[in-house]
C-alpha atoms as a PDB file:
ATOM      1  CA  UNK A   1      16.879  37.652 -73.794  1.00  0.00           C
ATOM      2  CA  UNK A   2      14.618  40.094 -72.646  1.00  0.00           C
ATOM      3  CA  UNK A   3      11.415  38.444 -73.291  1.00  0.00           C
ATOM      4  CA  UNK A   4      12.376  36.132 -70.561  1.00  0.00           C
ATOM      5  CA  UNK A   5      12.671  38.782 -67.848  1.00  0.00           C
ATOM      6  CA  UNK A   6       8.993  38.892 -66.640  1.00  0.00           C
ATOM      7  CA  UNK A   7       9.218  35.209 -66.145  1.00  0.00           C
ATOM      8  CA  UNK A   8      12.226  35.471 -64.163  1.00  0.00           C
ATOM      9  CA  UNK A   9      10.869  38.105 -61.988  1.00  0.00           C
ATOM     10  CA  UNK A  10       7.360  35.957 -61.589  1.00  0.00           C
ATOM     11  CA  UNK A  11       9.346  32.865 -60.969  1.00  0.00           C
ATOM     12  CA  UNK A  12      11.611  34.614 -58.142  1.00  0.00           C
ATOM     13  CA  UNK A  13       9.249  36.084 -56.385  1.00  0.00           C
ATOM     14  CA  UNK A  14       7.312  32.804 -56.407  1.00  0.00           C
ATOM     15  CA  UNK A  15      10.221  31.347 -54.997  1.00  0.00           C
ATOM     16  CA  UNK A  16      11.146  34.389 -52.655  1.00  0.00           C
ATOM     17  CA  UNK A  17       7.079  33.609 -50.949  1.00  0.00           C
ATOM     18  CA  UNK A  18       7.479  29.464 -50.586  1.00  0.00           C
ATOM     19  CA  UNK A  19      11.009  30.654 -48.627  1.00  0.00           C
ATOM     20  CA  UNK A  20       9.384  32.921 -46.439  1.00  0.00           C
ATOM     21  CA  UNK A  21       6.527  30.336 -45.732  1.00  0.00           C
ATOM     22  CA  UNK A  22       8.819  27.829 -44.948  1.00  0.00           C
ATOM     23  CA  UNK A  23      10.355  30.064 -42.349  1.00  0.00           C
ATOM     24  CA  UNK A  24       9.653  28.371 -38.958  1.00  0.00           C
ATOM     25  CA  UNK A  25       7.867  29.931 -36.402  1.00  0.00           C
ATOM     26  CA  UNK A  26       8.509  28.298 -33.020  1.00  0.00           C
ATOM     27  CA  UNK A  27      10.221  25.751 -32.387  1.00  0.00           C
ATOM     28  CA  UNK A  28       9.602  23.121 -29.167  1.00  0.00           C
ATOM     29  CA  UNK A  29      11.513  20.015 -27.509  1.00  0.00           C
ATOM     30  CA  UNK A  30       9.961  17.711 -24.732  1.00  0.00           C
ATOM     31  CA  UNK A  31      12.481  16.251 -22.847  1.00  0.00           C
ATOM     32  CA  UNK A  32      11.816  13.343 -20.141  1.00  0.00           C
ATOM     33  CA  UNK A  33      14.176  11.934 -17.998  1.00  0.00           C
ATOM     34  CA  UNK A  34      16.924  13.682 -19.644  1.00  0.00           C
ATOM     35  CA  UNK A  35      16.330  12.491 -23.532  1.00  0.00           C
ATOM     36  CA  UNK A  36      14.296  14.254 -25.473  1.00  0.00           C
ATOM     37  CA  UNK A  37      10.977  12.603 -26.427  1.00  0.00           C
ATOM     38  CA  UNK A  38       9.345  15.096 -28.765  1.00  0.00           C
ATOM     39  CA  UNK A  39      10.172  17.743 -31.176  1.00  0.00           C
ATOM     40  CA  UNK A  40       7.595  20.222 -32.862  1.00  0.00           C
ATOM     41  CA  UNK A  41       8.005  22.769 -35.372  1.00  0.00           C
ATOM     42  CA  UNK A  42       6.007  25.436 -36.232  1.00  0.00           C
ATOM     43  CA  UNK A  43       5.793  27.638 -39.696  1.00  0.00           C
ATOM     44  CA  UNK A  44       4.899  30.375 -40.806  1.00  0.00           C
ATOM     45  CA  UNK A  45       2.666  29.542 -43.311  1.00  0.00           C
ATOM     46  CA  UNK A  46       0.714  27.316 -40.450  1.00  0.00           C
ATOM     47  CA  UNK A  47       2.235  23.797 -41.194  1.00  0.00           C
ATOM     48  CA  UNK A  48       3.426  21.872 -37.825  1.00  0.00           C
ATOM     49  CA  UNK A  49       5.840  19.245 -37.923  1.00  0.00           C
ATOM     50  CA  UNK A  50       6.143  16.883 -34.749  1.00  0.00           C
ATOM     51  CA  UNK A  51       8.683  14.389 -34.740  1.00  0.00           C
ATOM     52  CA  UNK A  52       9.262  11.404 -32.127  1.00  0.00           C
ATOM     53  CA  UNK A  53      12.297   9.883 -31.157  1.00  0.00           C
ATOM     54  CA  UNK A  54      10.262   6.446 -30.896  1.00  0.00           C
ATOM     55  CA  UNK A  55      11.429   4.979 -33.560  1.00  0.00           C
ATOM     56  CA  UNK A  56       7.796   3.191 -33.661  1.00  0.00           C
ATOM     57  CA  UNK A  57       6.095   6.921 -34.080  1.00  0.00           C
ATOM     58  CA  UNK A  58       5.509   8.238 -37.488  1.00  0.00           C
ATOM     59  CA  UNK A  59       6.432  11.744 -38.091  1.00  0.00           C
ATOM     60  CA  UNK A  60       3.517  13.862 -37.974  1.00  0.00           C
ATOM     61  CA  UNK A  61       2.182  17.109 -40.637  1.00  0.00           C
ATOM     62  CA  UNK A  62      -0.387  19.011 -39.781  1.00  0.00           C
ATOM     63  CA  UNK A  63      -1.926  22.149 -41.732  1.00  0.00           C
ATOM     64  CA  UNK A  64      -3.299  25.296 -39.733  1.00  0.00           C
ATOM     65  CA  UNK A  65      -3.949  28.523 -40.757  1.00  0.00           C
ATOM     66  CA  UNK A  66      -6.325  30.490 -44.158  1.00  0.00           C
ATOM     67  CA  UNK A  67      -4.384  28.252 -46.922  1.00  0.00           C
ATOM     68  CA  UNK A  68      -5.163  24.700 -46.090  1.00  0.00           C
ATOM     69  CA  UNK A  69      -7.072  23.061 -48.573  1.00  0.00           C
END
């Protein structure tokens, strides 16, 4: 059972960096006229998320930051 433990560690910490990344940042709501209109998220590890209550607009991902490829 031992052999396994340098995997485990390696896999954990792997997993330990994609949960900090996905950590959000800021987060922002546009409201108009009392409903809100537009929400944006922002990560850590640069991603933005903007959704839109229009049910007509498409949820939108966009990559900022040293890791986009």
């Amino acid at each position: 059972m031992t052999q396994y433990n340098d995997d485990v560690k390696k896999q954990r910490e792997v997993l330990d960096k994609e949960k900090e990344q996905n950590t959000v940042k800021s987060w922002e709501l546009r409201i108009k006229d009392g409903k809100w209109t537009e929400e944006t998220l922002d990560h850590v590890s640069g991603k933005r998320v903007i959704n839109y209550n229009d049910k007509r607009k498409n949820t939108v991902e966009e990559y900022h930051g040293e890791d986009v490829e």
